[in-house]
C-alpha atoms as a PDB file:
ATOM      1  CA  UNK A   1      13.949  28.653 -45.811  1.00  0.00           C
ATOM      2  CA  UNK A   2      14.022  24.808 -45.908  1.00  0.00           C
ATOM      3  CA  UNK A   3      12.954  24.772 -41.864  1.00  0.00           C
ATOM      4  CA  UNK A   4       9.872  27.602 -43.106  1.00  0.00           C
ATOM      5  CA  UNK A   5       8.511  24.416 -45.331  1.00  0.00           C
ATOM      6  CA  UNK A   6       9.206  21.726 -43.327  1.00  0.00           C
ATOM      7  CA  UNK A   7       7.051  23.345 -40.754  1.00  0.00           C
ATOM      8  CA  UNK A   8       4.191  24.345 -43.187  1.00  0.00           C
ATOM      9  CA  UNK A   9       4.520  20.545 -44.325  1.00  0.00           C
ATOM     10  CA  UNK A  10       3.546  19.087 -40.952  1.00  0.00           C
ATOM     11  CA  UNK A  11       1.045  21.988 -40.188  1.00  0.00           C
ATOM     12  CA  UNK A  12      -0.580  20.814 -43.728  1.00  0.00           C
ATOM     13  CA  UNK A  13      -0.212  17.456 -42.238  1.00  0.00           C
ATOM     14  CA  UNK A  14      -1.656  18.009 -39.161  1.00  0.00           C
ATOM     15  CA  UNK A  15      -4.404  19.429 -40.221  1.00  0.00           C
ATOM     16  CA  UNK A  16      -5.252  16.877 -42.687  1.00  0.00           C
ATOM     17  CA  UNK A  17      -5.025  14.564 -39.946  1.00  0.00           C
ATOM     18  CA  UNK A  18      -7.327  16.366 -37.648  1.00  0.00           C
ATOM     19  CA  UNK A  19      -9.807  16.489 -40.501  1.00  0.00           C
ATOM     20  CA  UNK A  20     -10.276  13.170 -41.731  1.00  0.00           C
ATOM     21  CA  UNK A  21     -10.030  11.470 -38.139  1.00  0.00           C
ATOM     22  CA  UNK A  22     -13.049  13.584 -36.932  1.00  0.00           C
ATOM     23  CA  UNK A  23     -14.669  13.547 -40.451  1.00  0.00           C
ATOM     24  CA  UNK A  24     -14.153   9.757 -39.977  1.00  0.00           C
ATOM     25  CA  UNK A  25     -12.377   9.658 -43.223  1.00  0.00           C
ATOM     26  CA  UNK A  26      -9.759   6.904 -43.707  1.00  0.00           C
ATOM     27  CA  UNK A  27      -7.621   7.392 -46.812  1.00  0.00           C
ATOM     28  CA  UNK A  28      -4.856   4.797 -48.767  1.00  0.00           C
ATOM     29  CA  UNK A  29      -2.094   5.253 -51.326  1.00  0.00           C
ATOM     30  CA  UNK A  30      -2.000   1.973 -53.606  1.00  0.00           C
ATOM     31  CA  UNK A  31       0.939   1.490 -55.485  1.00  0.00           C
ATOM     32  CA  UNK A  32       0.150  -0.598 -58.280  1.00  0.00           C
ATOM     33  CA  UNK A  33       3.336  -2.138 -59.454  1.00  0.00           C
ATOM     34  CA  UNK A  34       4.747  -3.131 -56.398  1.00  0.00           C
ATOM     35  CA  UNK A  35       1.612  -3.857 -54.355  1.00  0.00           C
ATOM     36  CA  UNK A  36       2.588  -1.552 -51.824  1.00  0.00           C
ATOM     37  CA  UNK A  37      -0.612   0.203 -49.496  1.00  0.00           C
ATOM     38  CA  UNK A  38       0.218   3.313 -47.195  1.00  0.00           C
ATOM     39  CA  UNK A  39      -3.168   3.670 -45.134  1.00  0.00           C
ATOM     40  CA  UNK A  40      -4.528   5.864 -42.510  1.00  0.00           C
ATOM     41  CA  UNK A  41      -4.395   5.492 -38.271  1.00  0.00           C
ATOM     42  CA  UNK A  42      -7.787   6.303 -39.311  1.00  0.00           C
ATOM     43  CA  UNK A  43      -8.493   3.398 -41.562  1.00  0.00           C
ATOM     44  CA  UNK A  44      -7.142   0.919 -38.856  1.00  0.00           C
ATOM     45  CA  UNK A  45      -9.247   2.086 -36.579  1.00  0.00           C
ATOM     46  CA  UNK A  46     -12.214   1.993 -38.401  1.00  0.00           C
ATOM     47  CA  UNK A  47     -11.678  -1.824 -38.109  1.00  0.00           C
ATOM     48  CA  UNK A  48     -10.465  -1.568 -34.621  1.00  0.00           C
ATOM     49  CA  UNK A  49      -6.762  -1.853 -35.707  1.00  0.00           C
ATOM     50  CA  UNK A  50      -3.982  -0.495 -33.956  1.00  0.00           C
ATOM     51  CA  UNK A  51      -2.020   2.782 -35.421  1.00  0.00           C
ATOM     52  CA  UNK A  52       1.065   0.473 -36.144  1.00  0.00           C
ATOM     53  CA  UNK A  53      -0.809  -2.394 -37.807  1.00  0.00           C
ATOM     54  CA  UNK A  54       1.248  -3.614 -41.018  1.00  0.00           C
ATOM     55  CA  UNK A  55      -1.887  -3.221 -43.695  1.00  0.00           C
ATOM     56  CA  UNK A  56      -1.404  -5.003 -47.035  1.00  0.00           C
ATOM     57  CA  UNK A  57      -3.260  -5.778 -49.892  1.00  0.00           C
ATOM     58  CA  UNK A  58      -3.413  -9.562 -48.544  1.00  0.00           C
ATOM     59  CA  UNK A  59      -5.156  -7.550 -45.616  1.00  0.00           C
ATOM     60  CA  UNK A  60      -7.625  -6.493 -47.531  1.00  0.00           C
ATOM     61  CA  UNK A  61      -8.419  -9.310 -49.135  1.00  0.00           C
ATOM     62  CA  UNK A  62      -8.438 -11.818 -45.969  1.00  0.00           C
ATOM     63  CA  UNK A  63     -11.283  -9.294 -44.210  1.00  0.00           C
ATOM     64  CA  UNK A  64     -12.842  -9.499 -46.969  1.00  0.00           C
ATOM     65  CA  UNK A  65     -16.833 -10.917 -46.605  1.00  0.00           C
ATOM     66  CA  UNK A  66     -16.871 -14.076 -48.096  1.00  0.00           C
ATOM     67  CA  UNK A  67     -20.290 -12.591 -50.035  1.00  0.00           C
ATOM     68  CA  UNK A  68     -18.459  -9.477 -51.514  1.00  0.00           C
ATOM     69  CA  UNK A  69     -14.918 -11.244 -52.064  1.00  0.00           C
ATOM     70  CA  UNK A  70     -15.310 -11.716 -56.027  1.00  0.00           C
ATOM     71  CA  UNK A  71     -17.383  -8.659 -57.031  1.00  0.00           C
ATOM     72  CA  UNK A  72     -14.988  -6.065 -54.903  1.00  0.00           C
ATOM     73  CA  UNK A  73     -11.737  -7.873 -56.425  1.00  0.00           C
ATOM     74  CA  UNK A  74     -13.292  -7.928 -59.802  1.00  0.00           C
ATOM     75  CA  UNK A  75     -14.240  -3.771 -59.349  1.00  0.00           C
ATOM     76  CA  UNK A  76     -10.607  -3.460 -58.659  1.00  0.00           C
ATOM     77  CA  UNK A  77      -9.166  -5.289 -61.110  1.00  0.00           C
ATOM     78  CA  UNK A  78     -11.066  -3.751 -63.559  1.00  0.00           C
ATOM     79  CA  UNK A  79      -9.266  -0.151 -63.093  1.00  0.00           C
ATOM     80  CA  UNK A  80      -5.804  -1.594 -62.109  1.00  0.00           C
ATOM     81  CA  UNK A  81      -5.909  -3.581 -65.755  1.00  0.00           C
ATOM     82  CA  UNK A  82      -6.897  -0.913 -67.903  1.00  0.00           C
ATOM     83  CA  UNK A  83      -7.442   2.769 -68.397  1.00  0.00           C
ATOM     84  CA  UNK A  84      -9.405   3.869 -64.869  1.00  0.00           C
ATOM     85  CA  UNK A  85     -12.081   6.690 -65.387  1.00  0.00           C
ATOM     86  CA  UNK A  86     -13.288   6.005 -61.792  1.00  0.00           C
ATOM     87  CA  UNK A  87     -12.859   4.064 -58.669  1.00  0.00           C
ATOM     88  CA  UNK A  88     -16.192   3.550 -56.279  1.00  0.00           C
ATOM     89  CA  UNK A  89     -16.254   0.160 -54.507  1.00  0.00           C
ATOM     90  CA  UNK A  90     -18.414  -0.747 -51.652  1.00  0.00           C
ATOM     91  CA  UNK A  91     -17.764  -3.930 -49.199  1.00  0.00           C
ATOM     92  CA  UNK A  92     -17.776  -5.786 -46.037  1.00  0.00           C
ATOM     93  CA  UNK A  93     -14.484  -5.917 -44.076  1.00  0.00           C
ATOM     94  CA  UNK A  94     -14.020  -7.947 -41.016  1.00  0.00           C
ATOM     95  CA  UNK A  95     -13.395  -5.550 -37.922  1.00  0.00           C
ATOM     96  CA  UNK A  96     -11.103  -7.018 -34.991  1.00  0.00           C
ATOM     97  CA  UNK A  97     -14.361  -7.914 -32.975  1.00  0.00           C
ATOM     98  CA  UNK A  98     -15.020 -10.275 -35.800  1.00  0.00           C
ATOM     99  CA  UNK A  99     -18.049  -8.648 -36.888  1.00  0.00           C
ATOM    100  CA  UNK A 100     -18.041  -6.759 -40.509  1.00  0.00           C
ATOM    101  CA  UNK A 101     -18.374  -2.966 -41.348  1.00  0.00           C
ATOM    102  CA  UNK A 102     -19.584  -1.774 -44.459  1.00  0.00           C
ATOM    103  CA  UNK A 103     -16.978   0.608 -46.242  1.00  0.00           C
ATOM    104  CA  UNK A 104     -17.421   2.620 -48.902  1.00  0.00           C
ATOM    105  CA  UNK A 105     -14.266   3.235 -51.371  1.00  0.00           C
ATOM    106  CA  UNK A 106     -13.505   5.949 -53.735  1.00  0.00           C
ATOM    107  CA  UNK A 107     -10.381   6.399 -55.625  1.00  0.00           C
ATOM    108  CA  UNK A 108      -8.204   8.385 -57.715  1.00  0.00           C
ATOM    109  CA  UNK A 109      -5.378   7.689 -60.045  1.00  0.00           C
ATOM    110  CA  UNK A 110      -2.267   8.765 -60.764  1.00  0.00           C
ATOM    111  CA  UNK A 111      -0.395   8.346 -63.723  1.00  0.00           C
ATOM    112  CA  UNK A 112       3.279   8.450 -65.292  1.00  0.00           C
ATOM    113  CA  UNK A 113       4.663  10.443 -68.380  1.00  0.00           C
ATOM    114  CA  UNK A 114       3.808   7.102 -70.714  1.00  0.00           C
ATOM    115  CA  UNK A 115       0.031   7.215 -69.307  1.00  0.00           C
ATOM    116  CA  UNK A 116       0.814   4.654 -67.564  1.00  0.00           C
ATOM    117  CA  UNK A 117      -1.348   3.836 -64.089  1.00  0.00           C
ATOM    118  CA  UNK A 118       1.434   3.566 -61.028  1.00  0.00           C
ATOM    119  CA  UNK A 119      -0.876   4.827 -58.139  1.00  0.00           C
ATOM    120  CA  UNK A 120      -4.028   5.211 -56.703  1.00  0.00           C
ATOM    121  CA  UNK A 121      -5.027   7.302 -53.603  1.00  0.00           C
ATOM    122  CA  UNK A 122      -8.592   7.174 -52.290  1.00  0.00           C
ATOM    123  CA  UNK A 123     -11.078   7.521 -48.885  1.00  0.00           C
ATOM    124  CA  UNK A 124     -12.010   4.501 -46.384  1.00  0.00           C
ATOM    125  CA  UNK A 125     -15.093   5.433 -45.297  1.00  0.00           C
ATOM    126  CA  UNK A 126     -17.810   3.027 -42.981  1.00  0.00           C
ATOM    127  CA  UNK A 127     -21.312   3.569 -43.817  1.00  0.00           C
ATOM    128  CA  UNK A 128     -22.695   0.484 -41.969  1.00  0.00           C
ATOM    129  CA  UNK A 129     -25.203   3.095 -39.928  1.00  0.00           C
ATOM    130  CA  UNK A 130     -26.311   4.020 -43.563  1.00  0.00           C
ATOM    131  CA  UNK A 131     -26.535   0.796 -44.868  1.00  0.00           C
ATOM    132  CA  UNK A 132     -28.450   0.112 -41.504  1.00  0.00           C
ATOM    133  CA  UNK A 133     -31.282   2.662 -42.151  1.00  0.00           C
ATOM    134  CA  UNK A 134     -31.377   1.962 -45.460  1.00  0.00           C
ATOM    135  CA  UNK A 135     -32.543  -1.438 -45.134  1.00  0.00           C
ATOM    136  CA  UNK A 136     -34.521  -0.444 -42.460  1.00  0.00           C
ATOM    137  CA  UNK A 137     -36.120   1.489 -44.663  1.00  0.00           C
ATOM    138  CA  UNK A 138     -36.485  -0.992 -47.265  1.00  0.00           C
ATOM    139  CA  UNK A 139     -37.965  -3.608 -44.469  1.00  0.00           C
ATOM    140  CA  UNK A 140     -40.334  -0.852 -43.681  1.00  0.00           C
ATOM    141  CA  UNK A 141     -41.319  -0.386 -47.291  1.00  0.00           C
ATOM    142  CA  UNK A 142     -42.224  -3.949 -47.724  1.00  0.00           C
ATOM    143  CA  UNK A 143     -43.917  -3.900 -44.956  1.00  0.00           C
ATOM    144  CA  UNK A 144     -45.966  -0.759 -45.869  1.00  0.00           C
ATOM    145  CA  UNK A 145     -46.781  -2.960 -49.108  1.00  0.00           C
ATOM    146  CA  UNK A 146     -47.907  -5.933 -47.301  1.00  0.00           C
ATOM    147  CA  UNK A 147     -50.319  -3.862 -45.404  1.00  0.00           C
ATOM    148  CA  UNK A 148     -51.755  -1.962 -48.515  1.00  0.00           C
ATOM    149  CA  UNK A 149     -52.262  -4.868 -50.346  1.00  0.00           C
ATOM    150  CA  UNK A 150     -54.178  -6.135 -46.692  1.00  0.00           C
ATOM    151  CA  UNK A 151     -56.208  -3.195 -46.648  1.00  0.00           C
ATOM    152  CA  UNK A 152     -57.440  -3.347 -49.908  1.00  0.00           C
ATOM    153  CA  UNK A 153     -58.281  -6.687 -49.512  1.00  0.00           C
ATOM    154  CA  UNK A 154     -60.088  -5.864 -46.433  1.00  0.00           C
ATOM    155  CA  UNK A 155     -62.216  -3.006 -48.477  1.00  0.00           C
ATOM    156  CA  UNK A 156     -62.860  -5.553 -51.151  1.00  0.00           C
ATOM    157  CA  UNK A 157     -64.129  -7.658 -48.753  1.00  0.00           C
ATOM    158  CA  UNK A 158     -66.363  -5.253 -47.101  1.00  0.00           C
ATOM    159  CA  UNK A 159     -67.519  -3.891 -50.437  1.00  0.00           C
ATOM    160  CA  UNK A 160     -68.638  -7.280 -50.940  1.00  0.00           C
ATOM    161  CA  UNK A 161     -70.276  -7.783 -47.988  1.00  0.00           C
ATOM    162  CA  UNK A 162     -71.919  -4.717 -47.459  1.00  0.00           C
ATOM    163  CA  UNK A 163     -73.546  -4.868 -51.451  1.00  0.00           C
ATOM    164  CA  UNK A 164     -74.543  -8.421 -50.379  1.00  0.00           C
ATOM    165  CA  UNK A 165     -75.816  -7.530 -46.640  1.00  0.00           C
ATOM    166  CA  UNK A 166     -77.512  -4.204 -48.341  1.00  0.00           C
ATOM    167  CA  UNK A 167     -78.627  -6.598 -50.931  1.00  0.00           C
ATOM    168  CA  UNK A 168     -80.324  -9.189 -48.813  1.00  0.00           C
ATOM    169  CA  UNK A 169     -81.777  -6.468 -46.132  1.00  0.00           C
ATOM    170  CA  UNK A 170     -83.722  -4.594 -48.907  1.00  0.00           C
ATOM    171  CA  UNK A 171     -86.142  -7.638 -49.478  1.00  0.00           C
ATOM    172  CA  UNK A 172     -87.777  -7.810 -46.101  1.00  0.00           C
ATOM    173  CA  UNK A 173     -87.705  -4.219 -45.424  1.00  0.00           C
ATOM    174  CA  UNK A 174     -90.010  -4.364 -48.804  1.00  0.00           C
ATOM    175  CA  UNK A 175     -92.006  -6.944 -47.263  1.00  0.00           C
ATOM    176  CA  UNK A 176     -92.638  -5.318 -44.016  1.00  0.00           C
ATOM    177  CA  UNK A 177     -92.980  -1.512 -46.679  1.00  0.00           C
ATOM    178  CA  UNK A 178     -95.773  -3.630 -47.660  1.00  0.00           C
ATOM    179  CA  UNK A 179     -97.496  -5.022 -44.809  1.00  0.00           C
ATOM    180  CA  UNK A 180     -97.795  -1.512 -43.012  1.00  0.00           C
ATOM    181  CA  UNK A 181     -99.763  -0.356 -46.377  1.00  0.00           C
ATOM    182  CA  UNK A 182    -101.742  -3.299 -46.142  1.00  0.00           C
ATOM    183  CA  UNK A 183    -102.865  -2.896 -42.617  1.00  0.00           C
ATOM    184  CA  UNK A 184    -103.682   0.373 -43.043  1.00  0.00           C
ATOM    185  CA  UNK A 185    -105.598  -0.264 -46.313  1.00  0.00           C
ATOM    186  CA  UNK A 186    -107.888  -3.273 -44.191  1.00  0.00           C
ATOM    187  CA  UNK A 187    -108.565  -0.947 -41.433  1.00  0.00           C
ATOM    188  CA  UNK A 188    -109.918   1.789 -44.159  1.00  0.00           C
ATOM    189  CA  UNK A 189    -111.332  -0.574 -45.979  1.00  0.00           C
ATOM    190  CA  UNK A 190    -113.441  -2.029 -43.174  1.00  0.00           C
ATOM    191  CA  UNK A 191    -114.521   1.333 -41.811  1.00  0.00           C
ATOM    192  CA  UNK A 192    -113.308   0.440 -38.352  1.00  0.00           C
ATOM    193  CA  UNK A 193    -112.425   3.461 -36.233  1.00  0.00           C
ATOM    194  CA  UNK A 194    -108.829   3.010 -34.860  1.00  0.00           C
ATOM    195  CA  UNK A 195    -107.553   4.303 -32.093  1.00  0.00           C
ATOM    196  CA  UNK A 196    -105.178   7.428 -32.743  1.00  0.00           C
ATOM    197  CA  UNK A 197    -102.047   5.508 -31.376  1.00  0.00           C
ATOM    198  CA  UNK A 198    -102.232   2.786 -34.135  1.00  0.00           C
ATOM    199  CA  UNK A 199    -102.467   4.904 -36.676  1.00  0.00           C
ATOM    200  CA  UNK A 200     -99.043   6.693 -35.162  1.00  0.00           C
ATOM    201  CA  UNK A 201     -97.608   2.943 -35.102  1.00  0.00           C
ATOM    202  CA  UNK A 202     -98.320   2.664 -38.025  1.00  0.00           C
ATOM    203  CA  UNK A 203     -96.288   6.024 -39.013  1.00  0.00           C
ATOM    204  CA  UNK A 204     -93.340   5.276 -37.143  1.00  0.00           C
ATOM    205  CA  UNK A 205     -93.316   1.686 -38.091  1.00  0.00           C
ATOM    206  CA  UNK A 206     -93.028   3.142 -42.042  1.00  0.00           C
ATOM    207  CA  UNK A 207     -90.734   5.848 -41.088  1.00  0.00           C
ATOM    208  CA  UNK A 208     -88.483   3.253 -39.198  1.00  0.00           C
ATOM    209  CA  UNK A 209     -88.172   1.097 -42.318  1.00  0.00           C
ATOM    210  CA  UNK A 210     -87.384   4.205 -44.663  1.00  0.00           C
ATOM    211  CA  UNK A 211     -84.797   4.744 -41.900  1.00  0.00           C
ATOM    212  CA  UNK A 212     -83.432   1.060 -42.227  1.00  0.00           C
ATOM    213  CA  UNK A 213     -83.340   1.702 -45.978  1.00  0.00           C
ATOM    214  CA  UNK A 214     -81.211   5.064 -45.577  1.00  0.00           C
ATOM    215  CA  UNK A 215     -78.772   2.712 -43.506  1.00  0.00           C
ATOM    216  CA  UNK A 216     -78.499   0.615 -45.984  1.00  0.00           C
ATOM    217  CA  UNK A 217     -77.771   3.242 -48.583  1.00  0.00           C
ATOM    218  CA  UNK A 218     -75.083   4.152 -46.061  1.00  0.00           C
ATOM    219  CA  UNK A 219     -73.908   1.427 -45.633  1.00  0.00           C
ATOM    220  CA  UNK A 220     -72.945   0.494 -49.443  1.00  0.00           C
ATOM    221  CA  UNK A 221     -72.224   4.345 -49.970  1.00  0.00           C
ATOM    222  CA  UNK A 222     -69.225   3.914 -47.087  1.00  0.00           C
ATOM    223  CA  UNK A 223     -67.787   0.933 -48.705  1.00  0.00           C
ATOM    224  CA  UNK A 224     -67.336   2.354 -52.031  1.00  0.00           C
ATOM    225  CA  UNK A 225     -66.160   6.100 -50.528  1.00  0.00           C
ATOM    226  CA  UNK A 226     -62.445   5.364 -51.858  1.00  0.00           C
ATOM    227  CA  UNK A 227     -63.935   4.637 -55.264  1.00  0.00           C
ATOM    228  CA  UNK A 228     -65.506   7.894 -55.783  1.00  0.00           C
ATOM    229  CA  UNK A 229     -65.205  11.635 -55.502  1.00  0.00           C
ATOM    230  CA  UNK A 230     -66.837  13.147 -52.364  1.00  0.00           C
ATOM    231  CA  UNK A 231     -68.020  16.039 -50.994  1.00  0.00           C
ATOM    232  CA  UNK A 232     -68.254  17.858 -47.418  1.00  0.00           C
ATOM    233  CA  UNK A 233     -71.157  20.408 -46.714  1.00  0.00           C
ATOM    234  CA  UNK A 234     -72.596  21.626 -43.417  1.00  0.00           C
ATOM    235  CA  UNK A 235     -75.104  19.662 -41.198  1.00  0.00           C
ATOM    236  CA  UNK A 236     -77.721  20.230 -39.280  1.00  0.00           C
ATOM    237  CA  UNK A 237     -76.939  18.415 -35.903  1.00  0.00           C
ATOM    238  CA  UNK A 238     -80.077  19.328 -33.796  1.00  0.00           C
ATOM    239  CA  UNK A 239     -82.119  17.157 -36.619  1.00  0.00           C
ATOM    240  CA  UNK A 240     -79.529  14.402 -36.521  1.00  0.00           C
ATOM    241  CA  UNK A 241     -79.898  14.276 -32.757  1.00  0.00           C
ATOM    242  CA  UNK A 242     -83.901  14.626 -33.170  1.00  0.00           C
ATOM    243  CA  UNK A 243     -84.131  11.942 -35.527  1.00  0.00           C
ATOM    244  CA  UNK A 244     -81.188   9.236 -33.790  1.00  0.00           C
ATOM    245  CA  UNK A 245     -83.815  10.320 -31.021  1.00  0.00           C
ATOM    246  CA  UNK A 246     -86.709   9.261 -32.784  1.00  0.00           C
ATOM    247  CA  UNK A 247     -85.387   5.702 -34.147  1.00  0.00           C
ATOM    248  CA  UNK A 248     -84.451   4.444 -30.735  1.00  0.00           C
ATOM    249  CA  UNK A 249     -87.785   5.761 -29.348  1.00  0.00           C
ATOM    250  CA  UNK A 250     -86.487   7.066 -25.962  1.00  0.00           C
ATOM    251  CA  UNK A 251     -89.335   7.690 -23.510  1.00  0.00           C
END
């Protein structure tokens, strides 16, 4: 009977094993009078440790990252010193090639008939690929910011330059409006007969500035299009291509 348990034991065992190694999952018992820490071969080699590396508290605390040293002994202390609801702790430890590994902790507690805390048994887990992508993500953030803010600088600026270019345009496209009506209002006026092809000058020259105008109106229009609501509707191309035609007078 007692061989029938051993044997389940170190089945159970086993099988733990093989489940945290290739979930990646260290794990550590804590004993909290005595100091004493039973950890994982998977633990160790998380921080590129040999299987029969003596781990200690002291261990833990020399690998430590000088940044997270006082915050991670402080999260500790706070559950080992009182009544624990939870244990979640997240740090740098040094691995052998002297770089540092993020880990993520979480622990559980165990306690004796008085209530009192005597152990604690939690995961070793390194998320420094997560930590990775998430400031990766946070760089690109920033950077998505940076180049909002740019681009709505930019579309300030061309707001303000296209009001001021549509602005400027308008009052010599008036003039010119003017002289075409002019000329034509002398050559009435004086009863001269005109030859047919300055009278169609004259026609395209008023067209042409009506054109300039739309252009204009255009132009202003697409500078403010992310400031109002528009609309899409069907377009006649063969009269867009007649009339882009018409304003660059192709023979």
């Amino acid at each position: 009977m007692t061989t029938d348990i051993e044997k389940q034991l170190k089945e159970t065992n086993l099988r733990f094993r093989i489940a945290t190694r290739t979930a990646k999952l260290g794990y550590w018992v804590f004993d909290v009078k005595s100091t004493h820490v039973e950890v994982s071969e998977e633990l160790l080699n998380q921080l590129g440790l040999p299987p029969d590396y003596t781990w200690t508290l002291q261990s833990w605390k020399d690998r430590l990252h000088p940044d997270d040293y006082e915050r991670a002994l402080t999260q500790l202390a706070m559950v080992t010193g009182g009544t624990p609801q939870d244990y979640f702790n997240v740090f740098r430890l040094q691995h052998s090639d002297g770089e540092y590994r993020w880990i993520e902790s979480i622990g559980d507690f165990i306690f004796d008939d008085d209530g009192d805390l005597v152990r604690m048994i939690g995961t070793h887990q390194d998320i420094s690929r997560r930590i990775e992508i998430e400031q990766a993500l946070d760089t690109a953030l920033e950077s998505s910011i940076e180049v909002n803010e740019s681009l709505q600088r930019s579309n300030q600026e061309l707001e303000q330059f296209a009001y001021v270019a549509s602005h400027d345009l308008r009052s010599p496209l008036r003039g010119l409006q003017n002289l075409a009506t002019w000329i034509r209002e002398d050559i009435e006026e004086a009863g001269m007969e005109v030859p047919e092809s300055v009278l169609e000058h004259c026609s395209t020259m008023g067209k042409q500035i009506e054109r300039m105008q739309a252009l204009l109106d255009g132009l202003l229009a697409y500078a403010r299009i992310d400031q109002s609501y528009t609309s899409t509707e069907p377009v006649d191309l063969n009269q867009i291509v007649s009339e882009a035609i018409a304003f660059v007078e192709a023979p």
